[in-house]
Protein backbone atom coordinates (compact mmCIF):
# COMPACT_ATOMS: atom_id res chain seq x y z
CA UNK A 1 50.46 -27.77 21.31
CA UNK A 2 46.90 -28.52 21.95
CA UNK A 3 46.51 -32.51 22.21
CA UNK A 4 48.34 -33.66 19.01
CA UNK A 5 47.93 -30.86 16.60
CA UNK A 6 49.65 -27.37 16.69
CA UNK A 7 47.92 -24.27 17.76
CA UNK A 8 48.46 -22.78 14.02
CA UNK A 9 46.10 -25.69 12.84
CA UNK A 10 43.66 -24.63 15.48
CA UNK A 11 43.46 -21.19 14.38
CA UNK A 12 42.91 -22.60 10.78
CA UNK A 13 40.16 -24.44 11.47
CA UNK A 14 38.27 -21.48 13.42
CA UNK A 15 39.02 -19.30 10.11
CA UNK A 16 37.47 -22.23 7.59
CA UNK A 17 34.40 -21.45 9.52
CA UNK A 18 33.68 -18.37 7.96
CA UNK A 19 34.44 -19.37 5.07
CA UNK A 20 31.95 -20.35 1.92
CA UNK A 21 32.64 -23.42 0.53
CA UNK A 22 29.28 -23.72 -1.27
CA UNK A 23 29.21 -24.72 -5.02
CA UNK A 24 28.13 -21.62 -6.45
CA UNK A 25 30.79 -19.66 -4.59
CA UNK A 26 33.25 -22.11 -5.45
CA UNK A 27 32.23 -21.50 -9.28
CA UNK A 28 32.23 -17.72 -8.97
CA UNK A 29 35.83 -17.93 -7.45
CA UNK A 30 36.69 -19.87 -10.34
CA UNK A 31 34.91 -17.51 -12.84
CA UNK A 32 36.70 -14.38 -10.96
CA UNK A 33 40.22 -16.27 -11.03
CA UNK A 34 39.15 -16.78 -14.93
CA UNK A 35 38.12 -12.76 -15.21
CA UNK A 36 41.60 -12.09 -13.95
CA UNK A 37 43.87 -14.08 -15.71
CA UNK A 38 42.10 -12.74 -19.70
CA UNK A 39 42.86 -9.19 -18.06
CA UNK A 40 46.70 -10.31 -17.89
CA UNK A 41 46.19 -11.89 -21.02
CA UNK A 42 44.73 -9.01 -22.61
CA UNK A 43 47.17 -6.58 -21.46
CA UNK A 44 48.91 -4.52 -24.09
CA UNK A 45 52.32 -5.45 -25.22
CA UNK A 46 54.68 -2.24 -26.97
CA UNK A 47 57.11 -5.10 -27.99
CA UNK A 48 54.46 -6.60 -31.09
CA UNK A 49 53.40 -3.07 -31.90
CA UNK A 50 56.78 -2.46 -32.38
CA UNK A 51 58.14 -5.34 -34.37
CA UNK A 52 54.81 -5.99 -36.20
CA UNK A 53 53.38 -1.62 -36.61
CA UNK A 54 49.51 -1.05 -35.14
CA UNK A 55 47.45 -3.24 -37.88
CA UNK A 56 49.58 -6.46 -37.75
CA UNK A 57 49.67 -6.20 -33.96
CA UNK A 58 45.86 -6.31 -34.10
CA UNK A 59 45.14 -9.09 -36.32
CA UNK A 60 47.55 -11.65 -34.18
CA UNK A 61 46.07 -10.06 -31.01
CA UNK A 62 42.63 -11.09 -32.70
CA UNK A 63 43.80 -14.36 -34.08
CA UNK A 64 45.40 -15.43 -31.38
CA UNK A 65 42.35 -15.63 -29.41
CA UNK A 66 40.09 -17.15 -31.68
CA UNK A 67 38.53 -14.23 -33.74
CA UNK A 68 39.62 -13.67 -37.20
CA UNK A 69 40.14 -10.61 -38.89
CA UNK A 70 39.94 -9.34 -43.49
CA UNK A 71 42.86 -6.73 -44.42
CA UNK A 72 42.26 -3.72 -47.34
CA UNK A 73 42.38 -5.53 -50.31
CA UNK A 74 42.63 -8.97 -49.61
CA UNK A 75 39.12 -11.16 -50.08
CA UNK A 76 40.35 -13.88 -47.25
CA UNK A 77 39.56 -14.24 -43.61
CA UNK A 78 42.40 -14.91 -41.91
CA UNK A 79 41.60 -17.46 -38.57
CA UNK A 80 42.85 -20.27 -36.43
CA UNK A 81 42.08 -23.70 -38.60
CA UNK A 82 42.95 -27.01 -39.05
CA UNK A 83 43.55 -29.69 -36.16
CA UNK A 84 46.15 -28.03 -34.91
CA UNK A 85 44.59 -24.63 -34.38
CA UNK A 86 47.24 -22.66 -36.84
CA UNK A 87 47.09 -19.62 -38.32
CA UNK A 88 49.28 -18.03 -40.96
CA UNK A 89 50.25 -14.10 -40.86
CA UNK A 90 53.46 -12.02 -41.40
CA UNK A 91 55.83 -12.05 -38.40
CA UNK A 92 56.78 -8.49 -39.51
CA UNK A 93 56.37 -5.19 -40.12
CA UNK A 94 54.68 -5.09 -43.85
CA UNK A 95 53.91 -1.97 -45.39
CA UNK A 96 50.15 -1.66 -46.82
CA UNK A 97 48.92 -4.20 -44.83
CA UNK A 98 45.67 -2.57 -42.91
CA UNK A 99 42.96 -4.25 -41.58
CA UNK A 100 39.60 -3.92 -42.35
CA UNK A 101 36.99 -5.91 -40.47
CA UNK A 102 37.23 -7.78 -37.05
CA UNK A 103 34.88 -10.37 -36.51
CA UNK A 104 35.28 -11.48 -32.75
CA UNK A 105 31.84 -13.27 -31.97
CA UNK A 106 31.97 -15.49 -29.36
CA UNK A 107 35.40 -14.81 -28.07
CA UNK A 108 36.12 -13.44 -24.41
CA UNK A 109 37.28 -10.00 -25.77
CA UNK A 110 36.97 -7.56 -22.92
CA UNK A 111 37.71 -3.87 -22.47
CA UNK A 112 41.81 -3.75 -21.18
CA UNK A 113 42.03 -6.02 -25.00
CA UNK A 114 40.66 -2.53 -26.76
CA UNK A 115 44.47 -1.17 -26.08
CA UNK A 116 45.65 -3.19 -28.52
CA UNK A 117 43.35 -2.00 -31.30
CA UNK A 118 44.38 1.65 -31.50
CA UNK A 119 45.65 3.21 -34.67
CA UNK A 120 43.30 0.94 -37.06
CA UNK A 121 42.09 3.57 -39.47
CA UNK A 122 40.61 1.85 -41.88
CA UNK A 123 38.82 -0.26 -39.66
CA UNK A 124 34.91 -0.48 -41.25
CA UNK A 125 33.24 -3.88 -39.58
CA UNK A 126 33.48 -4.55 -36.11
CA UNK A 127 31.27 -7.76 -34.57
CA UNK A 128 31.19 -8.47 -30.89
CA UNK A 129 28.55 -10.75 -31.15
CA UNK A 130 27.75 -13.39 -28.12
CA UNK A 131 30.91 -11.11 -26.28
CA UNK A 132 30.35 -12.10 -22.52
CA UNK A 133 32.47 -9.51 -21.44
CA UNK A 134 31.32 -6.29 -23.56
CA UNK A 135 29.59 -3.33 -21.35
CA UNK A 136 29.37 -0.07 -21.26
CA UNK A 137 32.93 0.58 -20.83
CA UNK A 138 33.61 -0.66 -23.71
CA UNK A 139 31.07 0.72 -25.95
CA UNK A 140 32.69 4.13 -24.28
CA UNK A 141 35.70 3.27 -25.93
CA UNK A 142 34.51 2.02 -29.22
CA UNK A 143 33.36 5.43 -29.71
CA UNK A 144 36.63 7.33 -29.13
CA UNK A 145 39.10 4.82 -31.13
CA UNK A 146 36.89 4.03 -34.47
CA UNK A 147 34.96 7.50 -34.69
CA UNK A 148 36.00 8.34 -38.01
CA UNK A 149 35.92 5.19 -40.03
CA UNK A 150 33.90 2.13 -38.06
CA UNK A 151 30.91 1.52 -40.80
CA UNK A 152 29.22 -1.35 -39.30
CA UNK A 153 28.75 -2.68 -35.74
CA UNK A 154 27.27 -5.38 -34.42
CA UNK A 155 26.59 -6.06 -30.17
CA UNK A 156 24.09 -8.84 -30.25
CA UNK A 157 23.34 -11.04 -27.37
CA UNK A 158 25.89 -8.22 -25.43
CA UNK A 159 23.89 -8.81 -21.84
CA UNK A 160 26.19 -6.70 -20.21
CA UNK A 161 25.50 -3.06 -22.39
CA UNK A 162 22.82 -0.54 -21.08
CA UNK A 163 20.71 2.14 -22.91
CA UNK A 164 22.86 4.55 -21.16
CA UNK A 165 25.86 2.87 -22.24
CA UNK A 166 24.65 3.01 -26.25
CA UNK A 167 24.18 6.44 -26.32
CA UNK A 168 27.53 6.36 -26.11
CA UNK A 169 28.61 5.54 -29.74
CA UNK A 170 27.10 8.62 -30.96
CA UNK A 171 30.65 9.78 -31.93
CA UNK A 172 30.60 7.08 -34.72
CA UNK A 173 29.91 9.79 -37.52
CA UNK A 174 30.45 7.30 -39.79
CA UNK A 175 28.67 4.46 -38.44
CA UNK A 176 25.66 3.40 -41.29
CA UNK A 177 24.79 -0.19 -39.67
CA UNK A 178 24.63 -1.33 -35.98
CA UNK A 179 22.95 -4.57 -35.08
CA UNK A 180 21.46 -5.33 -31.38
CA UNK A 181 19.54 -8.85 -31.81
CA UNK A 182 18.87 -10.37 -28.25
CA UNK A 183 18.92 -7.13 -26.76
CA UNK A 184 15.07 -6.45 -26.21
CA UNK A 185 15.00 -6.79 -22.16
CA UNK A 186 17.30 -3.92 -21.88
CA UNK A 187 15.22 -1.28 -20.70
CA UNK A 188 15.31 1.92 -22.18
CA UNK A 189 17.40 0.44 -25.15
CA UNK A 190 14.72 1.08 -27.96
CA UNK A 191 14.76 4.63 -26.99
CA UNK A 192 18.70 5.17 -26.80
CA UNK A 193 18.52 3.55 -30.15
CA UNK A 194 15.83 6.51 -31.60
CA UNK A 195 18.23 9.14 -30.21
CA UNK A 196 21.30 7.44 -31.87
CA UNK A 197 19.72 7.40 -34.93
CA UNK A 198 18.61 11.07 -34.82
CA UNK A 199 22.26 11.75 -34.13
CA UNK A 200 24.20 10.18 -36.67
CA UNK A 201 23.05 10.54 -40.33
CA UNK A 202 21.60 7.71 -42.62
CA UNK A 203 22.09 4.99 -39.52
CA UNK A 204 20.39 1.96 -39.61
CA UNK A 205 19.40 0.02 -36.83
CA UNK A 206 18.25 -3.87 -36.54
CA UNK A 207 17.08 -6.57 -33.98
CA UNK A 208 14.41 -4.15 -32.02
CA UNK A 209 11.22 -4.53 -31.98
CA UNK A 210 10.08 -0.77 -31.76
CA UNK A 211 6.30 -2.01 -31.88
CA UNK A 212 6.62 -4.54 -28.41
CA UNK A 213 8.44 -1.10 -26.83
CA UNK A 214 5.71 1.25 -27.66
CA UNK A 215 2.89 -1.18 -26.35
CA UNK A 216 5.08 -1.86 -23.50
CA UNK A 217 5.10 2.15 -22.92
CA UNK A 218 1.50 2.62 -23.17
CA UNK A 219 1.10 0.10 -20.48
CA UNK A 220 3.97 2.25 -18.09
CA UNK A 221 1.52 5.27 -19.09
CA UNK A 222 -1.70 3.32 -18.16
CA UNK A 223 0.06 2.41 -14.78
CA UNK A 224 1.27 6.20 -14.10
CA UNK A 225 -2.30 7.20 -14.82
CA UNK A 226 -3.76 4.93 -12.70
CA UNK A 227 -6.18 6.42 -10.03
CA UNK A 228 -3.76 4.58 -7.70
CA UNK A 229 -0.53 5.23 -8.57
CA UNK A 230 1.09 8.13 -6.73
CA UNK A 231 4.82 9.49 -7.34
CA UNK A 232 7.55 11.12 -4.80
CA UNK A 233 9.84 13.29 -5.62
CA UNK A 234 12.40 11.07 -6.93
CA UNK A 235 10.27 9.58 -9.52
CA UNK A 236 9.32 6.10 -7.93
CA UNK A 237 5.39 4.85 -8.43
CA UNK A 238 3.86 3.85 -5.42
CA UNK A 239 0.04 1.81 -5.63
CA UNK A 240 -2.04 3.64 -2.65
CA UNK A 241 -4.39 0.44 -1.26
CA UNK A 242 -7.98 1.26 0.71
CA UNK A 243 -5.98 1.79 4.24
CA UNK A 244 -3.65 4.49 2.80
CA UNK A 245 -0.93 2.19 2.21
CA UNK A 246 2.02 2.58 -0.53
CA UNK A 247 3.03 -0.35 -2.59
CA UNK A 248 6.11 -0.06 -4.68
CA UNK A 249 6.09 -0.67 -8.11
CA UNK A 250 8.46 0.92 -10.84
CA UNK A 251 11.21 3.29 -9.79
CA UNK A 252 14.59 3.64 -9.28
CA UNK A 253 14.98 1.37 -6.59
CA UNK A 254 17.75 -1.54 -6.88
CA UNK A 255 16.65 -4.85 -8.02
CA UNK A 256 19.26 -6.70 -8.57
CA UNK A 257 18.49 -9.85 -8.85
CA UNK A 258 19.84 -12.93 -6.59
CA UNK A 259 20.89 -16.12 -8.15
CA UNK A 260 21.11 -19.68 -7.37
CA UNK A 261 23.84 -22.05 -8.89
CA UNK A 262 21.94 -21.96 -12.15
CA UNK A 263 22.26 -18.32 -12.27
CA UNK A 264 18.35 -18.11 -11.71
CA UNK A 265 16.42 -15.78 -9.45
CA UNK A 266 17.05 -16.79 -5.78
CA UNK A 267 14.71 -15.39 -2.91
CA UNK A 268 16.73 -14.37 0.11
CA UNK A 269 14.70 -12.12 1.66
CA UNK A 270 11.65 -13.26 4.29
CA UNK A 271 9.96 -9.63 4.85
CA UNK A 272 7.14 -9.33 3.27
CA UNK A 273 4.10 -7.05 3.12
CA UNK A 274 0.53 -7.52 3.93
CA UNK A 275 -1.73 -7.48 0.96
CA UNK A 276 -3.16 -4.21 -0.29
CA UNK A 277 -6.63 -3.68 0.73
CA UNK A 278 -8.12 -3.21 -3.22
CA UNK A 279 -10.52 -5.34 -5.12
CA UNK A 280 -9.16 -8.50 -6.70
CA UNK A 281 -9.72 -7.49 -10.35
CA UNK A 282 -7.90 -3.91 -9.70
CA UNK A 283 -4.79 -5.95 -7.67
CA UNK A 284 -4.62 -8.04 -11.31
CA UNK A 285 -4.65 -5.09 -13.97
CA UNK A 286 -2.38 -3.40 -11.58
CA UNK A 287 -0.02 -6.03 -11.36
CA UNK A 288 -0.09 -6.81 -15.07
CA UNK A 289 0.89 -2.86 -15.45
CA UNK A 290 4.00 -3.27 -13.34
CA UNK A 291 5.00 -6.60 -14.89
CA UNK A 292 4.13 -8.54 -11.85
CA UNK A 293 6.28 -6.47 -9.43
CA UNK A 294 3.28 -5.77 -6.88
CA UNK A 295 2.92 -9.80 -6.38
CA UNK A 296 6.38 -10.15 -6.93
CA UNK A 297 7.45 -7.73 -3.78
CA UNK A 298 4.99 -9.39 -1.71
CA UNK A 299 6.79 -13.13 -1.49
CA UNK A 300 9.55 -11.07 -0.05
CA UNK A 301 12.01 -11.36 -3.00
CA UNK A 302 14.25 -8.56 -3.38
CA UNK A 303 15.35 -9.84 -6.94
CA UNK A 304 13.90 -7.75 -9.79
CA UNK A 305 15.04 -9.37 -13.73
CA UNK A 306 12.72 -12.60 -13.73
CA UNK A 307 9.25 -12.26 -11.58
CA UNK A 308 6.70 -14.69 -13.02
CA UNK A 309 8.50 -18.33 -12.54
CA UNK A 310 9.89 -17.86 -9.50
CA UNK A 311 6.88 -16.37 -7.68
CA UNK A 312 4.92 -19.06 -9.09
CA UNK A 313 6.86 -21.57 -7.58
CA UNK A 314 6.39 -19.90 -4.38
CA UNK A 315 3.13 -19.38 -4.54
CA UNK A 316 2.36 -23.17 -5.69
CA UNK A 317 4.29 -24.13 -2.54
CA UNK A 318 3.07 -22.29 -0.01
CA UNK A 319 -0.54 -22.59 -1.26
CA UNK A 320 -0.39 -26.21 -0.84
CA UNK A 321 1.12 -26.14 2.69
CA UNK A 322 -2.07 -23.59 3.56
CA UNK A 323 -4.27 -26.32 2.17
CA UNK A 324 -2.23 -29.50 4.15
CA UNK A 325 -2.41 -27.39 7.36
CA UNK A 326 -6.45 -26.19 6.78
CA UNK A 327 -5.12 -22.33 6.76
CA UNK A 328 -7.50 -20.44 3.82
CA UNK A 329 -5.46 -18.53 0.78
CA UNK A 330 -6.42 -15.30 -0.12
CA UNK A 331 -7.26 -15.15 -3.89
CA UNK A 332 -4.39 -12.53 -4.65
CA UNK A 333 -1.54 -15.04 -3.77
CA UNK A 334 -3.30 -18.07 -5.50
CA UNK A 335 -1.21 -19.83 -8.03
CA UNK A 336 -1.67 -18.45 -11.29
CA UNK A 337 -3.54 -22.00 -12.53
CA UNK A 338 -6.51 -21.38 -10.02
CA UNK A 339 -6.41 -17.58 -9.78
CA UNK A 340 -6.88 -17.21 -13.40
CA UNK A 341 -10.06 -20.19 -13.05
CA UNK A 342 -11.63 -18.02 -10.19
CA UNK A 343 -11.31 -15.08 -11.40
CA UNK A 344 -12.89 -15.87 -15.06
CA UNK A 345 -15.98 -17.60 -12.36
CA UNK A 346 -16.10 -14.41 -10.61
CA UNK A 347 -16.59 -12.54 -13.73
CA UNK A 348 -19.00 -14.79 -15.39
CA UNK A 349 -21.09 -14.42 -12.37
CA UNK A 350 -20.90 -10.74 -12.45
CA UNK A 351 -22.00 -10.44 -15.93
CA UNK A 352 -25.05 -13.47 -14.92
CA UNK A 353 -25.55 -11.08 -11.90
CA UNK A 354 -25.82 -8.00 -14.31
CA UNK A 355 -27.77 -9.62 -17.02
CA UNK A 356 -30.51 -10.76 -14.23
CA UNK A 357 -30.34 -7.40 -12.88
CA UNK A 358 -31.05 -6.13 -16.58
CA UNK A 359 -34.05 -8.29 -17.08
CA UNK A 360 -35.58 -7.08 -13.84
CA UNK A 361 -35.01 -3.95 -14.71
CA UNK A 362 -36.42 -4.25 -18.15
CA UNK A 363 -39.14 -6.23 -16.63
CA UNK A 364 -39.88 -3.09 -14.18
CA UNK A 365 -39.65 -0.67 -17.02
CA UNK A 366 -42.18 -2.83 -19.00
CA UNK A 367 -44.46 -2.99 -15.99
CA UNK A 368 -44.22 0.66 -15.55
CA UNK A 369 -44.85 1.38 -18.93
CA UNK A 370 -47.90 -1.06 -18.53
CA UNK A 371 -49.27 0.90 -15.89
CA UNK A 372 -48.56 4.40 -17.29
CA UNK A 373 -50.39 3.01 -20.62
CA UNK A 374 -53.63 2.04 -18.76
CA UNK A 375 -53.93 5.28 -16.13
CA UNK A 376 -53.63 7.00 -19.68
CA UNK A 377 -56.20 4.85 -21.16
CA UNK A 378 -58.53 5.59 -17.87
CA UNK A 379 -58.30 9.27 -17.86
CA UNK A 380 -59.23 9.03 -22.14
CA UNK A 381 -62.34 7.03 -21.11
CA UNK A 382 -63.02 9.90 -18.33
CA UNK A 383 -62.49 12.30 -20.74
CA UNK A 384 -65.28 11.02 -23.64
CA UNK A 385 -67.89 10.10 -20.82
CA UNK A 386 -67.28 13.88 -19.38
């Protein structure tokens, strides 16, 4: 005993130390302990496929949990409605029955739930739409269950699928329709997309804009081209400043973003980098070729999905701290509101700067010409009095 309490209580309290008890780990423990209990859920029963055969077992595994789900045949939708949440299907084995489209938008469907789904052979329509829980995985094993009769797909607002990931449905040989609304800041997706279409016949894709990808390419090109950009060997673009210096900018390196409670980019890191030794005009094309990761890198955020509001809030703050404490900004890490106003004065002054220097010019030239035009009219004059 130590004073009134045991020693086990002790030894507790020296553990709870380490310990985070913050909200947002409190709401990811609660989001994990949520993750694991739809993976019991989901798990696959051999008891209802069974008693009810592979179709059946499907459509109350989809029912159940809030989807609903259209047999061969049959015009109705068969769902969860009234007050009471019922639904109405065979409790039995029932010959002909086979389904035909699954819509699960919205539910919590995740990959172990795909092991109940196997056998559907007529399946045509599938729609995961606003699926929270559908990745790559899953997309992996779309492609070897439904290959040879899933007609139409849709994966909008998916977050968690990858151009990598989409390639893998090229096994759907029947597959005429597959929507991807949402989907555009997946990177690489619009090309995955071209290649899927080249590799299954008379496939239609929806929800990409193909035009915003190819601009958005041209720009990647323009930044690979630039006079500044240098590459190793591992494919990562570097932006050499005046001093020889290497700025990172597009590559393979991880940026993964860090969140707050609101799931928003968090900056966690304090390294930073000193500013690249470049005109300010060049620093802003460049950084408007890499999609603001050169300014972004140098707050000292590691977090790479959302650059623009959060480095704007950082630059906002600590550019009003320089002016409270009399310490001078450099124009590269103004706040976007007076960078963009002193840059557009720096450029209007140019151009007043060039169009004086054009007048004086034109104002020499005409002077010249002047005096070329009366040494010609002298040596006329010398030539008619000779």
């Amino acid at each position: 005993m130590l004073g009134t309490f045991p020693t086990q209580y002790h030894i507790a309290m020296k553990q709870l130390r380490y310990v985070d008890h913050s909200f947002d780990n409190l709401r990811r423990c609660k989001d994990y302990r949520r993750f694991q209990y739809l993976q019991f859920d989901q798990r696959f029963m051999p008891e209802r496929l069974l008693f009810l055969g592979p179709d059946l077992a499907a459509a109350h595994f989809i029912v159940h949990r809030n989807g609903s789900v259209k047999f061969m045949e049959d015009p109705n939708w068969y769902k969860r409605e009234g007050r009471l949440r019922r639904y109405f299907l065979p409790g039995k084995k029932v010959d002909g029955m086979y389904v035909e489209a699954i819509d699960a938008s919205g539910t919590e469907l995740m990959f172990e739930g795909f092991d109940n789904l196997y056998d559907l052979e007529f399946l045509r329509l599938l729609s995961l739409k606003d699926c929270r829980y559908v990745d790559d995985w899953v997309l992996s094993r779309i492609g070897g269950m439904f290959s040879n009769s899933l007609e139409m797909l849709d994966l909008s607002n998916c977050k968690r699928i990858s151009a990598k990931g989409l390639v893998a449905l090229r096994s759907l040989t029947k597959l005429r329709f597959l929507r991807l609304d949402g989907l555009e800041n997946i990177e690489g997706i619009e090309k995955s997309a071209l290649m899927l279409e080249d590799a299954i016949p008379d496939l239609v894709i929806t929800g990409l804009d193909y035009d915003k990808a190819l601009s958005q390419l041209e720009e990647e090109e323009k930044l690979l081209r630039h006079d500044r950009t240098v590459l190793d060997a591992k494919g990562n673009a570097f932006v050499e400043d005046d001093n020889g210096r290497f700025f990172y900018v597009k590559g393979s390196v991880n940026e993964r973003v860090a969140v707050c409670d609101q799931d928003k980019p968090l900056v966690t890191s304090v390294i930073r980098r000193e500013l690249p030794a470049m005109d300010t005009e060049e620093f802003e094309d460049l950084d408007y070729l890499a999609k603001g990761k050169l300014r972004h890198f140098l707050v000292g955020s590691p977090s790479g999905y959302s650059w623009t509001e959060q480095v704007e809030t950082i630059l906002t703050h600590e550019e009003g701290w320089r002016h409270w404490e009399g310490i001078p900004t450099e124009i590269k890490m103004l706040p976007k509101y007076k960078r963009v106003a002193l840059l557009e004065a720096r450029r209007q002054n140019k151009l007043l700067n060039n169009g004086d220097l054009m007048l004086e010019l034109t104002k020499d030239s005409e002077q010249q010409e002047q005096i070329e035009g009366g040494e010609m009219d002298k040596q006329q004059q010398q030539i008619v009095c000779g």
